[in-house]
N, C-alpha and C. Protein backbone atom coordinates (compact mmCIF):
# COMPACT_ATOMS: atom_id res chain seq x y z
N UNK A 1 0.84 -1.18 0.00
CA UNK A 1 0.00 0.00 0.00
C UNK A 1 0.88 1.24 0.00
N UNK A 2 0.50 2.41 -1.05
CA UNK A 2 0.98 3.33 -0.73
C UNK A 2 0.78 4.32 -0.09
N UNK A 3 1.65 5.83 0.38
CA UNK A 3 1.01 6.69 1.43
C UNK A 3 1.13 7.26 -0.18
N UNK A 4 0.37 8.29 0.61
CA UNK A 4 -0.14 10.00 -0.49
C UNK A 4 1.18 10.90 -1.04
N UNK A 5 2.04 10.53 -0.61
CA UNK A 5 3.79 11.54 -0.43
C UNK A 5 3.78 10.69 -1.79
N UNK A 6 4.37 8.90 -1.70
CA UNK A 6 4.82 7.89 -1.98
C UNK A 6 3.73 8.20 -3.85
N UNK A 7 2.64 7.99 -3.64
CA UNK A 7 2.01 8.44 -4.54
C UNK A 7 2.47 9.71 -5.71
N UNK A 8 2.30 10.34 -5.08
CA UNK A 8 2.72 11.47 -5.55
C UNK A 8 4.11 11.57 -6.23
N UNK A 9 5.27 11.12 -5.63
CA UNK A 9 6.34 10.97 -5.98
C UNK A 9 6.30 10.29 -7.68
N UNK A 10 5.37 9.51 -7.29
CA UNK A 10 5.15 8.10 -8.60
C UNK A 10 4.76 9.07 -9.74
N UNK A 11 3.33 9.71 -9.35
CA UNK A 11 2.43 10.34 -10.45
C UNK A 11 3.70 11.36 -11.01
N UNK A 12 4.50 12.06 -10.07
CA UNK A 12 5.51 13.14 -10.82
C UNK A 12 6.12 12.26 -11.94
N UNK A 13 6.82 10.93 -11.37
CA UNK A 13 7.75 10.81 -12.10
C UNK A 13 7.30 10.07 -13.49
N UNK A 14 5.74 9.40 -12.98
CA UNK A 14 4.96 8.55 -14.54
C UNK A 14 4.79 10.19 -15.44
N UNK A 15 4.52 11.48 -15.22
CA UNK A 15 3.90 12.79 -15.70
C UNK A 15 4.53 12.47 -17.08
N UNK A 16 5.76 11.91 -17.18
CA UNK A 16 7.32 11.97 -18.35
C UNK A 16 6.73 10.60 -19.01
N UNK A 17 6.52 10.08 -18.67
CA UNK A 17 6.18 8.59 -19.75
C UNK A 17 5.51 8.57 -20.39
N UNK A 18 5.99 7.17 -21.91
CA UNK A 18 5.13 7.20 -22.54
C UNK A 18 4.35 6.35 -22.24
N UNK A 19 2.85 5.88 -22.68
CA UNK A 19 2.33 5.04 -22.71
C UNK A 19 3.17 3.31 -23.37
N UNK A 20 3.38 2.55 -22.52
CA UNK A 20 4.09 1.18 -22.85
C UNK A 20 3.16 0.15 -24.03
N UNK A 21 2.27 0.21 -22.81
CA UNK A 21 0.72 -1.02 -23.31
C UNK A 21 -0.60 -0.48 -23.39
N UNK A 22 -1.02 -0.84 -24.60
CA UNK A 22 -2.34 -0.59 -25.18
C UNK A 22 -3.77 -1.71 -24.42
N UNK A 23 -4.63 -1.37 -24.11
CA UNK A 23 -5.78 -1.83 -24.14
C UNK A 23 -6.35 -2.01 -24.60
N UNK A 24 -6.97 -3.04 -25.98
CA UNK A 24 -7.92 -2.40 -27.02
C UNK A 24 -9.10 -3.22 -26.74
N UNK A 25 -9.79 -3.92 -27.80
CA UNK A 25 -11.47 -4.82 -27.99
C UNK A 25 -11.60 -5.87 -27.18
N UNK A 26 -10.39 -6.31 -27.15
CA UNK A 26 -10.18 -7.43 -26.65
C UNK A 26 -9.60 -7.59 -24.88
N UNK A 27 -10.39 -6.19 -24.27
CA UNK A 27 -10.09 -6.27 -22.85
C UNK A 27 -8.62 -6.48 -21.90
N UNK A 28 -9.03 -7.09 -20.85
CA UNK A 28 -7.51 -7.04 -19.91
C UNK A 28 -7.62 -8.94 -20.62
N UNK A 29 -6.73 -8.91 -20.98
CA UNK A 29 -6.70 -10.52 -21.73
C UNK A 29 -5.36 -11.40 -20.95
N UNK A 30 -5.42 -12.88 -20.76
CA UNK A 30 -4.21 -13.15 -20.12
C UNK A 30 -2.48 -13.13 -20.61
N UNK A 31 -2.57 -12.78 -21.98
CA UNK A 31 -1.57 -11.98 -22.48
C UNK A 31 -1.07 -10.33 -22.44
N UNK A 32 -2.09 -10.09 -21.86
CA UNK A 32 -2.07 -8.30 -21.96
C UNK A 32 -1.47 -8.32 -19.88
N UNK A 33 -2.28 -9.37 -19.53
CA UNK A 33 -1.71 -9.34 -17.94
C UNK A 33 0.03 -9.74 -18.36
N UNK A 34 0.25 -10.93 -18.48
CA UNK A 34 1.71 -11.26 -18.65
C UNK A 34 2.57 -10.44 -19.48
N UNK A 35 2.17 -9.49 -20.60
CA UNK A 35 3.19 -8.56 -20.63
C UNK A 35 3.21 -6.81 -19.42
N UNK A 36 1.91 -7.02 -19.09
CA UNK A 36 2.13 -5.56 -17.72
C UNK A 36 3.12 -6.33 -16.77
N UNK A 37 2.85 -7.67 -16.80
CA UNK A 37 3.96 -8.26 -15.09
C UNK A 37 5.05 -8.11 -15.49
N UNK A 38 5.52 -8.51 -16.62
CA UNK A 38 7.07 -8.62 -17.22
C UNK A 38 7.34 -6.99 -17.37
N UNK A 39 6.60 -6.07 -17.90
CA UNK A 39 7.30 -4.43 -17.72
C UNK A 39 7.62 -4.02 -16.03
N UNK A 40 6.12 -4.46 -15.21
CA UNK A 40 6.35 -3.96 -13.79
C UNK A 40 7.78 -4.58 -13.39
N UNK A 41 8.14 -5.74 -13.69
CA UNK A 41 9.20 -6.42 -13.10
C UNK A 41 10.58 -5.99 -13.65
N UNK A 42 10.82 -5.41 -15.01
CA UNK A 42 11.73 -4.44 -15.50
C UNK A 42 11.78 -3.51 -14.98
N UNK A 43 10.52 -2.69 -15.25
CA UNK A 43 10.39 -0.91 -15.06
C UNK A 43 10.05 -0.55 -13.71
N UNK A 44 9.01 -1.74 -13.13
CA UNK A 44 8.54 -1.04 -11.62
C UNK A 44 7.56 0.14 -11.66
N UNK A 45 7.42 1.37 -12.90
CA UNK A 45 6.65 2.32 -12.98
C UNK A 45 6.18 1.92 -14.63
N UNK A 46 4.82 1.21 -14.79
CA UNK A 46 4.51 1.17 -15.95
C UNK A 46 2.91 2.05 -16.39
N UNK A 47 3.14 2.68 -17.72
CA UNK A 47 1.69 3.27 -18.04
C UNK A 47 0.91 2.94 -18.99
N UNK A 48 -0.28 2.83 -18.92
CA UNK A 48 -1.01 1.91 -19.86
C UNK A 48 -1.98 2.87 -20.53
N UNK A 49 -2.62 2.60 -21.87
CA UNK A 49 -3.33 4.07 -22.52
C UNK A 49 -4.49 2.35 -22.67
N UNK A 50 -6.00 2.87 -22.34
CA UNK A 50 -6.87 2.43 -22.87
C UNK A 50 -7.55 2.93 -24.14
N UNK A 51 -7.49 2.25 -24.90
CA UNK A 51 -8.00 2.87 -26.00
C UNK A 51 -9.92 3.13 -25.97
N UNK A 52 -10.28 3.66 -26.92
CA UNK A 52 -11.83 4.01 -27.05
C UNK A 52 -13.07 2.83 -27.27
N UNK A 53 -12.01 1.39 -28.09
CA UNK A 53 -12.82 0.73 -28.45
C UNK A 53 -13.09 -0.25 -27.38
N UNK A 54 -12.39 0.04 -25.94
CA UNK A 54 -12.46 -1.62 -25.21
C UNK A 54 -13.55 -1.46 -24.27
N UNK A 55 -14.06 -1.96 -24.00
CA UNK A 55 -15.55 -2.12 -23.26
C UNK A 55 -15.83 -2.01 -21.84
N UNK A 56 -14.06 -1.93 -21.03
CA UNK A 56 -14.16 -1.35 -19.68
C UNK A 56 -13.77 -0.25 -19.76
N UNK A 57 -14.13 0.47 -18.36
CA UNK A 57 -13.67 1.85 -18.20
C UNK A 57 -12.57 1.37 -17.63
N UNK A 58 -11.59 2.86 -17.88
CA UNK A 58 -10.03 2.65 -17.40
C UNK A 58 -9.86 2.27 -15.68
N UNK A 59 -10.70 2.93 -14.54
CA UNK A 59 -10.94 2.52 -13.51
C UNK A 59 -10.93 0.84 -13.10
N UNK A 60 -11.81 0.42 -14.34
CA UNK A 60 -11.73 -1.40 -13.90
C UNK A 60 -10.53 -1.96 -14.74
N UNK A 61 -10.35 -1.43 -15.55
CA UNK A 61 -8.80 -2.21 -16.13
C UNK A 61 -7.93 -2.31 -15.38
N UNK A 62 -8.01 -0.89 -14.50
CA UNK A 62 -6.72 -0.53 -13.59
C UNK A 62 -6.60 -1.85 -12.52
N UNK A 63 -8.13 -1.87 -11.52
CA UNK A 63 -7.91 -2.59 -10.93
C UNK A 63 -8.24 -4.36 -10.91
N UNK A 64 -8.43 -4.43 -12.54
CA UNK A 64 -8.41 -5.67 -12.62
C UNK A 64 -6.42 -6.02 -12.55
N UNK A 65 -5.65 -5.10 -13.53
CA UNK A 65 -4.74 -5.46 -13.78
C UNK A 65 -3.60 -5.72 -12.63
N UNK A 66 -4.63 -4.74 -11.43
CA UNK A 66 -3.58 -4.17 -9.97
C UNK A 66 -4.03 -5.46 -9.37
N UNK A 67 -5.04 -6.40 -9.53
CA UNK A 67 -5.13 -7.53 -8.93
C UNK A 67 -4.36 -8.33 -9.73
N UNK A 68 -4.48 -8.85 -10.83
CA UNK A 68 -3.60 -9.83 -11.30
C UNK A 68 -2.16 -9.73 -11.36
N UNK A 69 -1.48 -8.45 -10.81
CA UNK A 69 0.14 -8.75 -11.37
C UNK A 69 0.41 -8.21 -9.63
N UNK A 70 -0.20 -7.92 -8.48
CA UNK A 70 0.19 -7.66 -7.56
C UNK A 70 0.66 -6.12 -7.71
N UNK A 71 0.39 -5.29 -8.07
CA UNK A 71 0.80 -4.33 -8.16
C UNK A 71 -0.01 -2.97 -7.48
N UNK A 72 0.10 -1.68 -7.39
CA UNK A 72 -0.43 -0.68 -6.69
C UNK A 72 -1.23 0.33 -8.02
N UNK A 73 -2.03 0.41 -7.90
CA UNK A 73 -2.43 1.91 -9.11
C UNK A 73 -2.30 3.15 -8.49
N UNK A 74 -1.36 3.55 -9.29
CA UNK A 74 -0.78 4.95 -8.80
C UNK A 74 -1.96 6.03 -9.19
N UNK A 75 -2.28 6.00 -10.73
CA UNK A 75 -3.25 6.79 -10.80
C UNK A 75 -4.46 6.38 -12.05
N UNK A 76 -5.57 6.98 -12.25
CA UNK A 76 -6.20 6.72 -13.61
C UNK A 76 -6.75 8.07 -13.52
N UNK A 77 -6.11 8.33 -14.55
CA UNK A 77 -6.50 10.01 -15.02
C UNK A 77 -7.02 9.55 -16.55
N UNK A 78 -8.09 9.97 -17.14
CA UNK A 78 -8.69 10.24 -18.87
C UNK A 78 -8.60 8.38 -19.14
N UNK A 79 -7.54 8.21 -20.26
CA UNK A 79 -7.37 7.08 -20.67
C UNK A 79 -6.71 6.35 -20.38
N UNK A 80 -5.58 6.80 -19.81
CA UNK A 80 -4.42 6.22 -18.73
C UNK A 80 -4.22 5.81 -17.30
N UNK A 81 -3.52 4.67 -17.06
CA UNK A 81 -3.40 3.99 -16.14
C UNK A 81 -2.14 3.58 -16.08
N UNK A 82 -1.77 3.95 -14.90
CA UNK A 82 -0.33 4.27 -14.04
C UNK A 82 -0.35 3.09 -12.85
N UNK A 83 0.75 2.22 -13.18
CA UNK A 83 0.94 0.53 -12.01
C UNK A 83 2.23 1.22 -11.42
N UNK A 84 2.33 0.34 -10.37
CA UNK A 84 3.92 0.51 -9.59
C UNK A 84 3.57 -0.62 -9.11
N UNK A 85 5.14 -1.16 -8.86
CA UNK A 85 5.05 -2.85 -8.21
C UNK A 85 6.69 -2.87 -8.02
N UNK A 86 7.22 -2.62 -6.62
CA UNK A 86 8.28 -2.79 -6.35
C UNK A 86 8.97 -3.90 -6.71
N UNK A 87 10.49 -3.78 -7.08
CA UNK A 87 11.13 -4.71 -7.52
C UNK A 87 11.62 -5.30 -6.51
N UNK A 88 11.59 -7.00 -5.81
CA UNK A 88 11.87 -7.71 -4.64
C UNK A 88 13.44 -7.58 -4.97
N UNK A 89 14.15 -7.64 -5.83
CA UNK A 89 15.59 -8.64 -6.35
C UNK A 89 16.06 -7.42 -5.90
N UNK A 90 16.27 -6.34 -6.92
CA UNK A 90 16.96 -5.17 -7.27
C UNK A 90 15.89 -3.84 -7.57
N UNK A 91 15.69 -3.29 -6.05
CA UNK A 91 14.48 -1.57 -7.00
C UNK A 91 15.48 -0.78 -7.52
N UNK A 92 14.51 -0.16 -8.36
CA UNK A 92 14.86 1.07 -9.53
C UNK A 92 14.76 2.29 -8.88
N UNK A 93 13.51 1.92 -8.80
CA UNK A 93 13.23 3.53 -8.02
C UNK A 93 13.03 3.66 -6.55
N UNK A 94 13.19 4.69 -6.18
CA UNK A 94 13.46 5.24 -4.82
C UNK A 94 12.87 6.05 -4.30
N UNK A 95 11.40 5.39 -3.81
CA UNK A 95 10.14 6.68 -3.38
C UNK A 95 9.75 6.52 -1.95
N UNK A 96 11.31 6.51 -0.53
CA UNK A 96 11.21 6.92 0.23
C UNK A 96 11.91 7.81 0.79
N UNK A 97 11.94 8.97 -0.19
CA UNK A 97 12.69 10.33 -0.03
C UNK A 97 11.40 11.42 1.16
C-alpha cells in the first residue's frame, strides 16, 4: 500500500512517460496481464493508454490489472493507467525520499 507523499512521488515521475501497453477490444486478456507483469518487473513504474474501443472503463482495467500482477495503481486520469510494483531482487526507483 501506498502513502499519499509515496504516490505522488510516482504520479511526478509517470507525468514523463510514454504510454508502454495498449488496451484495445479485446479487454484485460491473459496476455495483456503477462506482458504488464514482465514491464512492472523491469520498469517497476509502468503506463497503460486504454483505447476508445475496449468495453471497460479505465478505472476497472486498472484494478483488474492491480489484482492480477500484484501491483499498486498509482493513478487513472482520462485514458491512462499508471501501475507501480516494487522490484523484490533489485528496485529502480526510490520513493522513500
Amino acid at each position: 500500500m501506498l502513502t499519499s507523499k509515496q504516490r505522488a512521488r510516482l504520479r511526478a515521475m509517470a507525468n514523463g512517460l510514454d504510454a508502454l501497453l495498449t488496451v484495445g477490444k479485446d479487454g484485460v486478456s491473459p496476455e495483456l496481464t503477462a506482458a504488464v507483469d514482465e514491464a512492472l518487473e523491469a520498469r517497476e513504474l509502468v503506463k497503460i493508454s486504454v483505447l476508445g474501443n475496449c468495453a471497460d472503463e479505465p478505472s476497472a482495467v486498472a484494478e483488474m490489472l492491480s489484482g492480477r500482477t500484484r501491483s499498486d495503481v498509482v493513478q487513472t486520469i482520462g485514458k491512462k493507467v499508471v501501475l507501480y510494483r516494487k522490484n523484490k531482487k533489485k528496485p529502480i526507483i526510490n520513493i522513500e525520499r
